[in-house]
N, C-alpha and C. Protein backbone atom coordinates (compact mmCIF):
# COMPACT_ATOMS: atom_id res chain seq x y z
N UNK A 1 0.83 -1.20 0.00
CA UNK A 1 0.00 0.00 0.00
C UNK A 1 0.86 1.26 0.00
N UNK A 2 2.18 1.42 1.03
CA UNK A 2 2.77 2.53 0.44
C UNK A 2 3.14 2.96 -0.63
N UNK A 3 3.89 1.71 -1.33
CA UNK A 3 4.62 1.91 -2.76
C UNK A 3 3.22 2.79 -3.51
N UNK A 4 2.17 1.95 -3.35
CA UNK A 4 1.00 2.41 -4.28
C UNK A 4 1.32 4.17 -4.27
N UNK A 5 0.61 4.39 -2.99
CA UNK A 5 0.78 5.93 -2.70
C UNK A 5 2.22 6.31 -3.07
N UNK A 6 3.71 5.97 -2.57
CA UNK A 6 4.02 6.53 -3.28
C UNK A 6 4.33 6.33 -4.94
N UNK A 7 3.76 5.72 -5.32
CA UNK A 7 3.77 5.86 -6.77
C UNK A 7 2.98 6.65 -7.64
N UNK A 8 1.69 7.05 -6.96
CA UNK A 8 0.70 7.60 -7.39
C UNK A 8 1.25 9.16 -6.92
N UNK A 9 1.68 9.27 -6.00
CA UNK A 9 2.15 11.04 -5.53
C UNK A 9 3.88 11.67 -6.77
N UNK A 10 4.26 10.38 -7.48
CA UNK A 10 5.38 10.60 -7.38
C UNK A 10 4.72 10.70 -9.18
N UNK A 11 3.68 10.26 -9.55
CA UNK A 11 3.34 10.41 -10.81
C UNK A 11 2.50 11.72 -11.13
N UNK A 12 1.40 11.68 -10.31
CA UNK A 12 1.11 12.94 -10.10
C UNK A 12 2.30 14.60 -10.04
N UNK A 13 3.10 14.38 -8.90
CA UNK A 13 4.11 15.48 -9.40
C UNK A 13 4.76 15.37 -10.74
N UNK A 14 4.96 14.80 -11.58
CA UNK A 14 5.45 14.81 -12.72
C UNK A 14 4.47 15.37 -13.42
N UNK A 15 3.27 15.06 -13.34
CA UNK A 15 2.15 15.59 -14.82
C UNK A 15 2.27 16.79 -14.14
N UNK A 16 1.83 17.36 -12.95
CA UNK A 16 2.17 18.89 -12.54
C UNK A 16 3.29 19.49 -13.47
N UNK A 17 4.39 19.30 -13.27
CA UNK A 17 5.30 19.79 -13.35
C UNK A 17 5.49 19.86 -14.58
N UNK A 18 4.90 19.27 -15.99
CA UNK A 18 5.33 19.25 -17.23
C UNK A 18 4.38 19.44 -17.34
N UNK A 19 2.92 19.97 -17.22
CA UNK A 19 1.94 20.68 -17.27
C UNK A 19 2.00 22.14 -17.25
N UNK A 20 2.86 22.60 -16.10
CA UNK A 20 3.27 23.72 -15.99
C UNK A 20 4.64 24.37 -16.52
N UNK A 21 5.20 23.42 -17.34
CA UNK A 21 6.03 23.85 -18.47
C UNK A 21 6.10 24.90 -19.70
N UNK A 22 6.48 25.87 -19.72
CA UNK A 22 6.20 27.04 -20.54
C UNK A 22 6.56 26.11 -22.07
N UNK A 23 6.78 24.97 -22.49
CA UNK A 23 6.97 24.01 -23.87
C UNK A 23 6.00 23.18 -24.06
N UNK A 24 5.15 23.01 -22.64
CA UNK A 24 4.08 21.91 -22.69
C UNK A 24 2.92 22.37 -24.28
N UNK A 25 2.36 21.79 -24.83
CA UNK A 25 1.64 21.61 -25.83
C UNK A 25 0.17 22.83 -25.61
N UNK A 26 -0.16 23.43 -26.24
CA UNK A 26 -1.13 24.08 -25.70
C UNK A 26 -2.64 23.63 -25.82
N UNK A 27 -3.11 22.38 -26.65
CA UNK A 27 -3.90 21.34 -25.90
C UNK A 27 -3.83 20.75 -24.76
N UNK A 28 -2.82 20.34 -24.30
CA UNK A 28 -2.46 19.81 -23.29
C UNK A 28 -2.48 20.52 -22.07
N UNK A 29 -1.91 22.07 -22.30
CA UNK A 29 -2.51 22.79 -21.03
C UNK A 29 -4.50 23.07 -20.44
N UNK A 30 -4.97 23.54 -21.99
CA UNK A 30 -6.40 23.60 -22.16
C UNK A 30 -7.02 22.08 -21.11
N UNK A 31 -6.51 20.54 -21.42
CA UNK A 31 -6.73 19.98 -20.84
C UNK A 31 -6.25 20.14 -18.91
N UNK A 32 -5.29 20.77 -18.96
CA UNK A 32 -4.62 21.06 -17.23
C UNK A 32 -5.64 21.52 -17.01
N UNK A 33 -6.92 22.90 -17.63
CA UNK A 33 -7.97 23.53 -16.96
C UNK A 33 -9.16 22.68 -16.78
N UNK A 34 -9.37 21.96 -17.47
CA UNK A 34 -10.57 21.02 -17.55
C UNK A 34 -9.76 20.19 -16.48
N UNK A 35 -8.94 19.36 -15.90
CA UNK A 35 -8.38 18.74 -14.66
C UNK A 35 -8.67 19.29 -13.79
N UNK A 36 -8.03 20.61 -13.75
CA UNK A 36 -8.25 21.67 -12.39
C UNK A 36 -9.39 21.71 -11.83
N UNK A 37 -10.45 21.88 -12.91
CA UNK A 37 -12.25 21.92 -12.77
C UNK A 37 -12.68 20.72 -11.78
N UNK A 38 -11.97 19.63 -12.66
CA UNK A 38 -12.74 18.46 -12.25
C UNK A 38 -12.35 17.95 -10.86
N UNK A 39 -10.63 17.97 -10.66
CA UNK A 39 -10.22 17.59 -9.33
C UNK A 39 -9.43 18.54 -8.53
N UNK A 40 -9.70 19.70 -8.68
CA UNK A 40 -8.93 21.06 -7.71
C UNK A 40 -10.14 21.93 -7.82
N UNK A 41 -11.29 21.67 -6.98
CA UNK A 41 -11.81 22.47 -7.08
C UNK A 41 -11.78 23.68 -6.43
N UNK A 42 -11.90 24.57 -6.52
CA UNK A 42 -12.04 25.77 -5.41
C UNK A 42 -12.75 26.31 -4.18
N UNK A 43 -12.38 25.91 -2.90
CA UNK A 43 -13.14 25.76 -2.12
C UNK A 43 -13.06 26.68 -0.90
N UNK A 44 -14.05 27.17 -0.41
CA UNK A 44 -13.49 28.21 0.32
C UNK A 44 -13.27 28.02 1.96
N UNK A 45 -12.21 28.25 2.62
CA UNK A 45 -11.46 27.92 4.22
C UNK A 45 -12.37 28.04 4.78
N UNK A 46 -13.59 29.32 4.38
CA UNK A 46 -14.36 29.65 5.82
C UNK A 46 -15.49 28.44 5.75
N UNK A 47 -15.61 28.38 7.18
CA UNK A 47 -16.72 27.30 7.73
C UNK A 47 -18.08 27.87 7.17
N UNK A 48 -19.21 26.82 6.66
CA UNK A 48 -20.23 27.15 5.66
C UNK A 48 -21.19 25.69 6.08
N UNK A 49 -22.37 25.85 6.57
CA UNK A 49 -22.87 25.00 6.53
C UNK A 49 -23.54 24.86 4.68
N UNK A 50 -23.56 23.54 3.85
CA UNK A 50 -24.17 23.06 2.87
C UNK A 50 -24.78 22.82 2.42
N UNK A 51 -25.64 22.91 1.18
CA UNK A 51 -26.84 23.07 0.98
C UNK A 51 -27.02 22.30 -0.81
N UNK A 52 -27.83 21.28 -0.76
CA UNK A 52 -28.16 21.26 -2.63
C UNK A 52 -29.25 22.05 -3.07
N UNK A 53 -28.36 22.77 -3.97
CA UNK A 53 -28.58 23.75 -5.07
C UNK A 53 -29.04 25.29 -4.47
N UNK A 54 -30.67 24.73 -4.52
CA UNK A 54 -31.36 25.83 -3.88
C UNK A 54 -32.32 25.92 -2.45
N UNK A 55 -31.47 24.54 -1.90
CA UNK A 55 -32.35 23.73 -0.74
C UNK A 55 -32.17 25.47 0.36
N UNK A 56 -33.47 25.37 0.79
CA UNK A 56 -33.06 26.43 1.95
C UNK A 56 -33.55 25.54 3.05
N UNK A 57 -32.47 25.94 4.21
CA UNK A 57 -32.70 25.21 5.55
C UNK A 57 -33.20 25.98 6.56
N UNK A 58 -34.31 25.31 7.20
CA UNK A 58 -35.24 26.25 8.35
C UNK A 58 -35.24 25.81 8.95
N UNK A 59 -35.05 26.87 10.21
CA UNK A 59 -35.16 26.40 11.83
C UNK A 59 -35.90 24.92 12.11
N UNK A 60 -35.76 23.95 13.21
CA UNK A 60 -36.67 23.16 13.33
C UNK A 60 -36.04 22.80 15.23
N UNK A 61 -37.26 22.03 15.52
CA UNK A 61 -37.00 21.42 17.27
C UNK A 61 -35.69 20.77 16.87
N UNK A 62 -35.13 20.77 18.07
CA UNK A 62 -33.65 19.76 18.11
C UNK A 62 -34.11 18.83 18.79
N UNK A 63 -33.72 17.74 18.34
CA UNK A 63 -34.02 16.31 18.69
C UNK A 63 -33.59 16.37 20.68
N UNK A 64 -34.34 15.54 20.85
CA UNK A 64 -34.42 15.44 22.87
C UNK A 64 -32.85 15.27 23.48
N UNK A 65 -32.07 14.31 22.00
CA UNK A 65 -30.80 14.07 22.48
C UNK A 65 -29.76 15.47 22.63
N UNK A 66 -30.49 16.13 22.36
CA UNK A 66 -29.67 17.52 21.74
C UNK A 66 -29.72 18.65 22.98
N UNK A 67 -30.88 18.31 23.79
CA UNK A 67 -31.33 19.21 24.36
C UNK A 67 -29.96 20.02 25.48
N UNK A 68 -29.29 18.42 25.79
CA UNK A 68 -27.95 18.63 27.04
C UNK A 68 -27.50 19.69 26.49
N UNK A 69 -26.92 19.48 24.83
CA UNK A 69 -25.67 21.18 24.57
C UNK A 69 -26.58 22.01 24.47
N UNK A 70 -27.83 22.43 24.43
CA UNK A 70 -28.54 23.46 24.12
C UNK A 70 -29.24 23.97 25.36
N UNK A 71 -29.08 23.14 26.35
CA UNK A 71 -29.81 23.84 27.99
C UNK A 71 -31.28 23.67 27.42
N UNK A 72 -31.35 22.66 26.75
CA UNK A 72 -32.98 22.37 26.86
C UNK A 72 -33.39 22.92 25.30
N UNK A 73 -35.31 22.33 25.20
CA UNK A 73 -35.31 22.09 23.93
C UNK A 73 -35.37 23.66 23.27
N UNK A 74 -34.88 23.85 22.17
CA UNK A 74 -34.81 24.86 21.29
C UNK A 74 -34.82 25.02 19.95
N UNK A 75 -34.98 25.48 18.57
CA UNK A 75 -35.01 25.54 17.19
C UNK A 75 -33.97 26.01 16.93
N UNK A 76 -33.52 25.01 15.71
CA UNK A 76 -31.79 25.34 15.22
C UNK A 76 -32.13 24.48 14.31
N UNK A 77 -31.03 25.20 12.98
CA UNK A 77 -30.87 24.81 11.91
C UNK A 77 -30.08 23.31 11.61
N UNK A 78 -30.47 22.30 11.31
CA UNK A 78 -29.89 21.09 11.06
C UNK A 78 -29.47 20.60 9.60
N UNK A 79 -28.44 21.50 9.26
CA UNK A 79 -28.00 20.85 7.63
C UNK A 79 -27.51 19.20 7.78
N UNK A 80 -27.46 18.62 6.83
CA UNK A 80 -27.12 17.13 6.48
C UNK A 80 -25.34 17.54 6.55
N UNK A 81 -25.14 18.84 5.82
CA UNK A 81 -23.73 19.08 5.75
C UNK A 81 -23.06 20.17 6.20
N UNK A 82 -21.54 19.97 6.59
CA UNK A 82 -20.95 21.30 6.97
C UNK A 82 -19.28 21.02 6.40
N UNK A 83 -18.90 22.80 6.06
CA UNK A 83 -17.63 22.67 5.47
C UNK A 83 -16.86 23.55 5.99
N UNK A 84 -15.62 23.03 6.58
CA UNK A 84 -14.91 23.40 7.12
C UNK A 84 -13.23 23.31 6.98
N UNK A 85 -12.30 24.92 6.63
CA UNK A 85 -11.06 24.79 5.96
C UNK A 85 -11.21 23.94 4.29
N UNK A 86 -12.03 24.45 3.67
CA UNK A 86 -12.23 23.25 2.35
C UNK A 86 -12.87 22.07 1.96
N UNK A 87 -13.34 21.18 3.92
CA UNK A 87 -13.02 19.67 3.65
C UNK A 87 -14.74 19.75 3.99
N UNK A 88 -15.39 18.79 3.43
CA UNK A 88 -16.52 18.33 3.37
C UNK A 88 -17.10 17.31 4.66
N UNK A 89 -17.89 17.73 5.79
CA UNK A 89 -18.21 16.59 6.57
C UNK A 89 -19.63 16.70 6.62
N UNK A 90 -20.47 15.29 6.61
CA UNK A 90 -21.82 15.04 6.68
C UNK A 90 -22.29 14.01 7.79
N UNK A 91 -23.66 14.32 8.02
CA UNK A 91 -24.01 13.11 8.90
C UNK A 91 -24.08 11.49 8.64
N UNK A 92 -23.90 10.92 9.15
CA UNK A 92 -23.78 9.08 9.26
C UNK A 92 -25.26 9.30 7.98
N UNK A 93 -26.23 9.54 8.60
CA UNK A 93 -27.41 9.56 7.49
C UNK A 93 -27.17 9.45 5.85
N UNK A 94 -26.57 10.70 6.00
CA UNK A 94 -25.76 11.53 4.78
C UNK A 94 -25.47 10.37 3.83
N UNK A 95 -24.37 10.73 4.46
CA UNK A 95 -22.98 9.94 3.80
C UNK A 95 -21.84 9.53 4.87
N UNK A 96 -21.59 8.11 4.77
CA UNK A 96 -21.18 7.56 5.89
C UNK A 96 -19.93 8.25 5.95
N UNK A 97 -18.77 8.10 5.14
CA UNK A 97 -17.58 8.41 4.79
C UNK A 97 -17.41 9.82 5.31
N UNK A 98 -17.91 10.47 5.15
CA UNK A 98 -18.06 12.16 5.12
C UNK A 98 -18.05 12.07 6.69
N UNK A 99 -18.65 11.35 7.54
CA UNK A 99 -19.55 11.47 8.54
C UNK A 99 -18.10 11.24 9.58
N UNK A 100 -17.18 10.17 9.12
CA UNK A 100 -15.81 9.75 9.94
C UNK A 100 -15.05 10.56 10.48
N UNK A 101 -14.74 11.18 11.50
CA UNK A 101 -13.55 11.82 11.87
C UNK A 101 -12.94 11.48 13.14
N UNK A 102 -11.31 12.01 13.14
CA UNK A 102 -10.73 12.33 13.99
C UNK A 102 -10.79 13.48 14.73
N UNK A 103 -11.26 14.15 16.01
CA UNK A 103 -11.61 14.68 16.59
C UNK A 103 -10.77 14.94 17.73
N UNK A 104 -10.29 16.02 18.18
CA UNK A 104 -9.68 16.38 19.68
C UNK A 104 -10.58 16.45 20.92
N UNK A 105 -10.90 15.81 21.86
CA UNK A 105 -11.39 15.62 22.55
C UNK A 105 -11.63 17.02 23.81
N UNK A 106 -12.88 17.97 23.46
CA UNK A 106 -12.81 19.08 24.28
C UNK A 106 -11.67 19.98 23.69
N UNK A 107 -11.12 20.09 22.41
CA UNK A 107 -10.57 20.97 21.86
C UNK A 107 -8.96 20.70 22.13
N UNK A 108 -8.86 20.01 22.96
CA UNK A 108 -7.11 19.25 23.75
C UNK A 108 -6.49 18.98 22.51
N UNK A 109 -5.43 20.19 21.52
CA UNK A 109 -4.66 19.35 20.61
C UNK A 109 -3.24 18.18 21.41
N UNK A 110 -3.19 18.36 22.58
CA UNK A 110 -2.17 17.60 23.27
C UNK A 110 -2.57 16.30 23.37
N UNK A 111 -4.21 15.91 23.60
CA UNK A 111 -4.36 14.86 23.31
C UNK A 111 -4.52 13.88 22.19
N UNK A 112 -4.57 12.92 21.90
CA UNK A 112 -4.42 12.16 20.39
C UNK A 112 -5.73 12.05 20.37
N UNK A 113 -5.83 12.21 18.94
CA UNK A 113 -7.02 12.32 18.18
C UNK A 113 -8.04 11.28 18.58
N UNK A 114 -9.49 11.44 18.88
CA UNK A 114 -10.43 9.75 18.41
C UNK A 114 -11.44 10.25 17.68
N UNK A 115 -11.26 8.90 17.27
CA UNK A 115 -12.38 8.82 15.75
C UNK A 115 -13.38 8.84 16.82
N UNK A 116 -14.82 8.90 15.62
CA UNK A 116 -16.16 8.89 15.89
C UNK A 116 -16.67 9.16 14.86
N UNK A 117 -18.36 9.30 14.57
CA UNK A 117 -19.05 9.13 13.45
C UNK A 117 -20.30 10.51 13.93
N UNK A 118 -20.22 11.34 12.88
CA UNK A 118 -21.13 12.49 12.96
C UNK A 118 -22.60 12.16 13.23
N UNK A 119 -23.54 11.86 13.85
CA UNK A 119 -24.63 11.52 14.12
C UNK A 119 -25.65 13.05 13.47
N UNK A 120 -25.25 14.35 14.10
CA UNK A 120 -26.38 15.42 13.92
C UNK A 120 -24.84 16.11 13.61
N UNK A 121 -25.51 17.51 12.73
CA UNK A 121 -24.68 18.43 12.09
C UNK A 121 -25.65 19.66 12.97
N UNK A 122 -25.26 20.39 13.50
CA UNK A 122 -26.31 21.83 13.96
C UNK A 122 -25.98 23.27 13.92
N UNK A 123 -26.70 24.05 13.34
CA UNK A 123 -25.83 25.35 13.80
C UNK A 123 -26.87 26.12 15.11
N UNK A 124 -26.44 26.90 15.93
CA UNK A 124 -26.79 27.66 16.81
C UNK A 124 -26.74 29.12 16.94
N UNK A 125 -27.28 29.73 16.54
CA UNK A 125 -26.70 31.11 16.33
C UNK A 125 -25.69 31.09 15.19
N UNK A 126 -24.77 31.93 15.29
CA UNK A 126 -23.21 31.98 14.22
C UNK A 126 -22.76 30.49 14.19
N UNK A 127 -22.86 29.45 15.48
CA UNK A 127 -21.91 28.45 15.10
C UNK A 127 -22.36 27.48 14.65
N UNK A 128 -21.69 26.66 13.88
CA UNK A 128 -21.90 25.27 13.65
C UNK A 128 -21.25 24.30 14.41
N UNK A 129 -21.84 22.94 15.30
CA UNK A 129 -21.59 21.77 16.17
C UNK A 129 -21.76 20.89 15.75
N UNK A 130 -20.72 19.82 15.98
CA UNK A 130 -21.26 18.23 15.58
C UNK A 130 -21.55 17.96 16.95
N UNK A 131 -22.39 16.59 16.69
CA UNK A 131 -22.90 15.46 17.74
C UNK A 131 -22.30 14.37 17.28
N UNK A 132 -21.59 13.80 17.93
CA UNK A 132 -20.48 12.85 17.45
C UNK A 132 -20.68 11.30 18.52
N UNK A 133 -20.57 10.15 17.99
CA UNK A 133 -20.46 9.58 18.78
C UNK A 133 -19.11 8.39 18.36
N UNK A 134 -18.61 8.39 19.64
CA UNK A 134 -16.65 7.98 19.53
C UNK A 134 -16.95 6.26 19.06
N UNK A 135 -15.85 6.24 18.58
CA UNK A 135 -15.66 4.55 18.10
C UNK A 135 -14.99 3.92 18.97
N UNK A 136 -15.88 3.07 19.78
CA UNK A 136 -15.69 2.38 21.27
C UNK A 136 -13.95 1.50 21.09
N UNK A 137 -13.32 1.69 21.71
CA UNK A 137 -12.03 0.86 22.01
C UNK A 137 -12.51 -0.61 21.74
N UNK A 138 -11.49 -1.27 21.47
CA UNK A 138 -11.57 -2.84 21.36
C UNK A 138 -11.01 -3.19 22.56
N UNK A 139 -11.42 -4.53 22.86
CA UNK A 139 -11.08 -5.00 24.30
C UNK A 139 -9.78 -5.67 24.12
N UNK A 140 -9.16 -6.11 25.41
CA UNK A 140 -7.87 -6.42 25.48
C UNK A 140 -7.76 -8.04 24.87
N UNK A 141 -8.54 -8.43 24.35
CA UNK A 141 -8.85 -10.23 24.19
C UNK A 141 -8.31 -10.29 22.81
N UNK A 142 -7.84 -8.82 22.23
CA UNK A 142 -7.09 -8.99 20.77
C UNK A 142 -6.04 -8.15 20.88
N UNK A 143 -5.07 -9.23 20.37
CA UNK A 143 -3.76 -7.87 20.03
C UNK A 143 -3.71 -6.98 18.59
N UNK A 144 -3.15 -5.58 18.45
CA UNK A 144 -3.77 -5.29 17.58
C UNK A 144 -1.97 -5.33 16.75
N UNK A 145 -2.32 -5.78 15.31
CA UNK A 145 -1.11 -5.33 14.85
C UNK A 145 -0.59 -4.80 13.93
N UNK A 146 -1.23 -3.72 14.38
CA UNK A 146 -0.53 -2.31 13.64
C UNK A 146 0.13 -1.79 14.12
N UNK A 147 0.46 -2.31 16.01
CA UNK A 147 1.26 -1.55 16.69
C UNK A 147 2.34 -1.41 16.43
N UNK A 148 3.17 -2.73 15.69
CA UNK A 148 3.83 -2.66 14.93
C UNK A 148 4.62 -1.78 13.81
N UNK A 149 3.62 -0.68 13.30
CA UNK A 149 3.75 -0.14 12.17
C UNK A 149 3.93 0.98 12.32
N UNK A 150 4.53 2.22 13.64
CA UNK A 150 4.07 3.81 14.38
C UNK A 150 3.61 4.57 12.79
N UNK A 151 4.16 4.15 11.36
CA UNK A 151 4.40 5.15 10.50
C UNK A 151 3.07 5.04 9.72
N UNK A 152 2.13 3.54 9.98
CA UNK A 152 1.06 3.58 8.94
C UNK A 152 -0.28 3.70 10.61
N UNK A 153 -0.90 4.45 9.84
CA UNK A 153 -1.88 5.24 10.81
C UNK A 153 -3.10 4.08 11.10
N UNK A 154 -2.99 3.12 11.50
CA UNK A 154 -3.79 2.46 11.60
C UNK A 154 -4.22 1.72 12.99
N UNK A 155 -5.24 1.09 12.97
CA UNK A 155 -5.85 0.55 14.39
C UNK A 155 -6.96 -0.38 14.66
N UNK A 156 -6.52 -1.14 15.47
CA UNK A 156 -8.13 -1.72 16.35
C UNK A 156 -8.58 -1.14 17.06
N UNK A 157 -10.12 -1.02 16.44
CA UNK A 157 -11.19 -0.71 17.35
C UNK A 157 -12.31 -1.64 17.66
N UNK A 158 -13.58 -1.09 18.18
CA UNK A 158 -14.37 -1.97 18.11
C UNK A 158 -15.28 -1.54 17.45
N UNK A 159 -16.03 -2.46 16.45
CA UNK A 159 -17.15 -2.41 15.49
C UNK A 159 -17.93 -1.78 15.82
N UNK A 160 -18.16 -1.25 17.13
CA UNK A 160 -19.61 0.13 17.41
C UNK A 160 -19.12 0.93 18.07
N UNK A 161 -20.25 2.03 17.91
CA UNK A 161 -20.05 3.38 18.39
C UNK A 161 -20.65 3.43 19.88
N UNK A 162 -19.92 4.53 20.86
CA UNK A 162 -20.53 4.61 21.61
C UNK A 162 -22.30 5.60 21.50
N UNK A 163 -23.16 5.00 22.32
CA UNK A 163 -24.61 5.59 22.39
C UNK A 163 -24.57 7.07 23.00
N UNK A 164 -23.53 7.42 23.73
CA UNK A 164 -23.12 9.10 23.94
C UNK A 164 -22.93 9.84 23.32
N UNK A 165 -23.50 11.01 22.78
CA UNK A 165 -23.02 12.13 21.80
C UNK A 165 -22.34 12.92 22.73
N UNK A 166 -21.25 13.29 21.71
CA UNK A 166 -20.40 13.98 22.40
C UNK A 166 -20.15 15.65 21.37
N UNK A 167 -20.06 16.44 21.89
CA UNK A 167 -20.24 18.37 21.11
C UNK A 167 -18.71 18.08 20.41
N UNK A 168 -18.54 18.00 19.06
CA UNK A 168 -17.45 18.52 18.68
C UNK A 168 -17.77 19.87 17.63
N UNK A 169 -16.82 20.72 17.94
CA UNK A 169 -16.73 22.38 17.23
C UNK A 169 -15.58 21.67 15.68
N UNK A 170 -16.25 22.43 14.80
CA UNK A 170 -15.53 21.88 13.57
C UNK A 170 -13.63 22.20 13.84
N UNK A 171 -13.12 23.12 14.50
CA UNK A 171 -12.06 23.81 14.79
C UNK A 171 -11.47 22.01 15.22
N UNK A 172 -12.18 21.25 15.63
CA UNK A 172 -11.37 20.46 17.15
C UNK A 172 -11.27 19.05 16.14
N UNK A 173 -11.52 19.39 14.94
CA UNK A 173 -11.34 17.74 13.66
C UNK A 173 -10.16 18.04 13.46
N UNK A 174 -9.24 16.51 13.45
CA UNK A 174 -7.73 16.69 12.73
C UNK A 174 -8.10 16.05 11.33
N UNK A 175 -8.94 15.31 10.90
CA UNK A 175 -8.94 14.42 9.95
C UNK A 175 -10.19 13.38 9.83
N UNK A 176 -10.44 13.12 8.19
CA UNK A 176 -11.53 12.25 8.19
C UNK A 176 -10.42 10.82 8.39
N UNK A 177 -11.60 9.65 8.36
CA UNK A 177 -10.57 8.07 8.82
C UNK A 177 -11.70 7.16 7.61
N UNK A 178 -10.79 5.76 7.49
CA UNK A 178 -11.45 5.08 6.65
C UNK A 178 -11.95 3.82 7.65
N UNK A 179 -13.05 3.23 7.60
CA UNK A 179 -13.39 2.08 8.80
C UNK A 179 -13.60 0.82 7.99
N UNK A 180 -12.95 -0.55 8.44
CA UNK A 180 -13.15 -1.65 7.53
C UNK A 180 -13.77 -2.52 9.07
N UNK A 181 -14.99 -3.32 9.00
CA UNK A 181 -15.39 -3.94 10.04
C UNK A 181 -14.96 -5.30 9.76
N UNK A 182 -14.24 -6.42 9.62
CA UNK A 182 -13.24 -7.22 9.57
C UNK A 182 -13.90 -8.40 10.03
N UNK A 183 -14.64 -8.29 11.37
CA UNK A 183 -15.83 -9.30 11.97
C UNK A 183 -16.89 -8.22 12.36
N UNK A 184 -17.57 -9.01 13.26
CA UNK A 184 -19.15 -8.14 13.40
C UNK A 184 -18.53 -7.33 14.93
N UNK A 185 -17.31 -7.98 15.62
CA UNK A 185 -17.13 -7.42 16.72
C UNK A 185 -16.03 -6.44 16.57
N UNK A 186 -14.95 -6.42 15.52
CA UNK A 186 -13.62 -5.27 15.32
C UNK A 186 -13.64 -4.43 14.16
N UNK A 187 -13.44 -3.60 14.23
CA UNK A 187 -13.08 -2.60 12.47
C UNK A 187 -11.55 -2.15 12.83
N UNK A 188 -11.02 -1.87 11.54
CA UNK A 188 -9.86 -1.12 11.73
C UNK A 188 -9.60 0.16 11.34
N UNK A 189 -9.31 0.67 12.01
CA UNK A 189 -9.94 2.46 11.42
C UNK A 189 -8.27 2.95 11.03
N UNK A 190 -8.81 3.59 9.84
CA UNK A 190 -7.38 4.04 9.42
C UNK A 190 -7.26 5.76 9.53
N UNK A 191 -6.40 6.41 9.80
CA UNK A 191 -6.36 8.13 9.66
C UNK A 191 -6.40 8.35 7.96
N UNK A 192 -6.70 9.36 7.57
CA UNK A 192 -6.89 9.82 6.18
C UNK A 192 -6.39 11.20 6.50
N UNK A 193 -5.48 11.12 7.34
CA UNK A 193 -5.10 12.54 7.64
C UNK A 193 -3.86 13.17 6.13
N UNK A 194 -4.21 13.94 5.14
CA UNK A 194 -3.16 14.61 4.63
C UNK A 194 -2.11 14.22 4.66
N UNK A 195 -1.64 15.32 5.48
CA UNK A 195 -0.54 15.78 5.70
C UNK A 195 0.34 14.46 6.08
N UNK A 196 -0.13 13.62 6.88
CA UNK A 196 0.63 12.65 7.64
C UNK A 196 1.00 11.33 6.23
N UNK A 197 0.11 11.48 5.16
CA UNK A 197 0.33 10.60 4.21
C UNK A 197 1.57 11.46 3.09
N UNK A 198 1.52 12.69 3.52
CA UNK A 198 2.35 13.54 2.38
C UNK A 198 4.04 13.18 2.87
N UNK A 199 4.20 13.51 4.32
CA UNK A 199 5.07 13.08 4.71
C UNK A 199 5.98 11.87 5.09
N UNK A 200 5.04 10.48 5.15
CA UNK A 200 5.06 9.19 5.00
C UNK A 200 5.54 8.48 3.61
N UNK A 201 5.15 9.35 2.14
CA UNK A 201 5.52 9.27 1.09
C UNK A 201 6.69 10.03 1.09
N UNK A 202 7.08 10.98 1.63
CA UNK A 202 8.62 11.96 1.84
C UNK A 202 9.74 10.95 2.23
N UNK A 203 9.47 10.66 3.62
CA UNK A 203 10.59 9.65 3.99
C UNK A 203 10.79 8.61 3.13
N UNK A 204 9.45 8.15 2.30
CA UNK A 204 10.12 6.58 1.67
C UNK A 204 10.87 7.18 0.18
N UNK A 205 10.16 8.40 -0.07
CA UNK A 205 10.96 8.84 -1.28
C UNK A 205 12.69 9.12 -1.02
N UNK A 206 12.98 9.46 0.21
CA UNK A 206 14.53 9.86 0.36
C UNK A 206 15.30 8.79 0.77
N UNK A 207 14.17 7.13 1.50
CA UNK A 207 15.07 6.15 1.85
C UNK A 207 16.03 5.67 0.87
């Protein structure tokens, strides 16, 4: 799986780079804009809750589970989606994938990240909140072995979520994760964090 990635990062910089060649073919650039369109899209940093097309979203009751972060029941806007720094996150409903993240626990970047799965998307006034519920630890009756691996981001967990929602502020996500459930009782949740794959392809490129 690394080689893959890095083979795919190491091909990718090449079409960049002779794309952006002042000799490159000038079909061939015309095609760089139609690329750009399709997979660089332009997206904007500031936080935006999401909407299709011309959907407008109206106030509604917040579900009973909701009531704890809100000091009781109140009307707030519930998009399916919210975007934040560029990156796209949705509810479990939604779209499962979208829905995955790594999360700082109470905003603690000192502590290490845990996954969980977006249950409710809400805004309150100016802000937008997830309702998150964490991806329960696996028990000690398996060894996990990825421990093995500090450089590939991976892990045992256990196949369900906890029934607690927990408030995460979009600020407190490090990263979406990929989840493979393996049996009905373990998944292995992987980080999809960026940066950490940009640099993972760095070192094997200079070994």
């Amino acid at each position: 799986m690394e080689f893959t990635l890095l083979q795919s990062f190491l091909k990718a910089a090449k079409l960049k780079r002779w794309l952006a060649k002042p000799d490159c073919p000038l079909v061939m650039k015309e095609c760089k804009q139609l690329f750009d369109k399709i997979y660089s899209p332009k997206k904007s940093d500031t936080d935006a809750i999401a909407t299709e097309d011309d959907d407008i979203i109206e106030p509604v009751s917040a579900p009973a589970e909701l009531h704890t972060f809100l000091k009781g029941p109140k009307q707030v806007m519930m998009p399916a989606r919210a975007q934040h720094n560029g990156v796209m996150y949705s509810t479990a409903k939604t779209h499962l994938g979208n829905s995955l993240i790594q999360f700082y626990p109470r905003g603690d970047t000192m502590s290490p990240p845990i996954p969980g799965s977006i249950k409710h998307i809400y805004r309150d006034g100016a802000n937008t909140y997830l309702a998150v519920q964490r991806q329960l630890p696996a028990n000690n009756a398996i060894t996990d072995p990825f421990a093995h691996y500090p450089y590939f981001p991976a892990k045992i967990y256990s196949s369900q979520l906890s029934q607690t929602l927990e408030l995460v502020k979009l600020s407190w996500i490090f990263s979406h994760y990929a989840r493979w459930s393996f049996t009905p009782d373990y998944a292995v949740v992987l980080s999809l964090n960026r940066v950490c794959v940009f640099l993972h392809c760095h070192r094997l490129s200079r070994s």
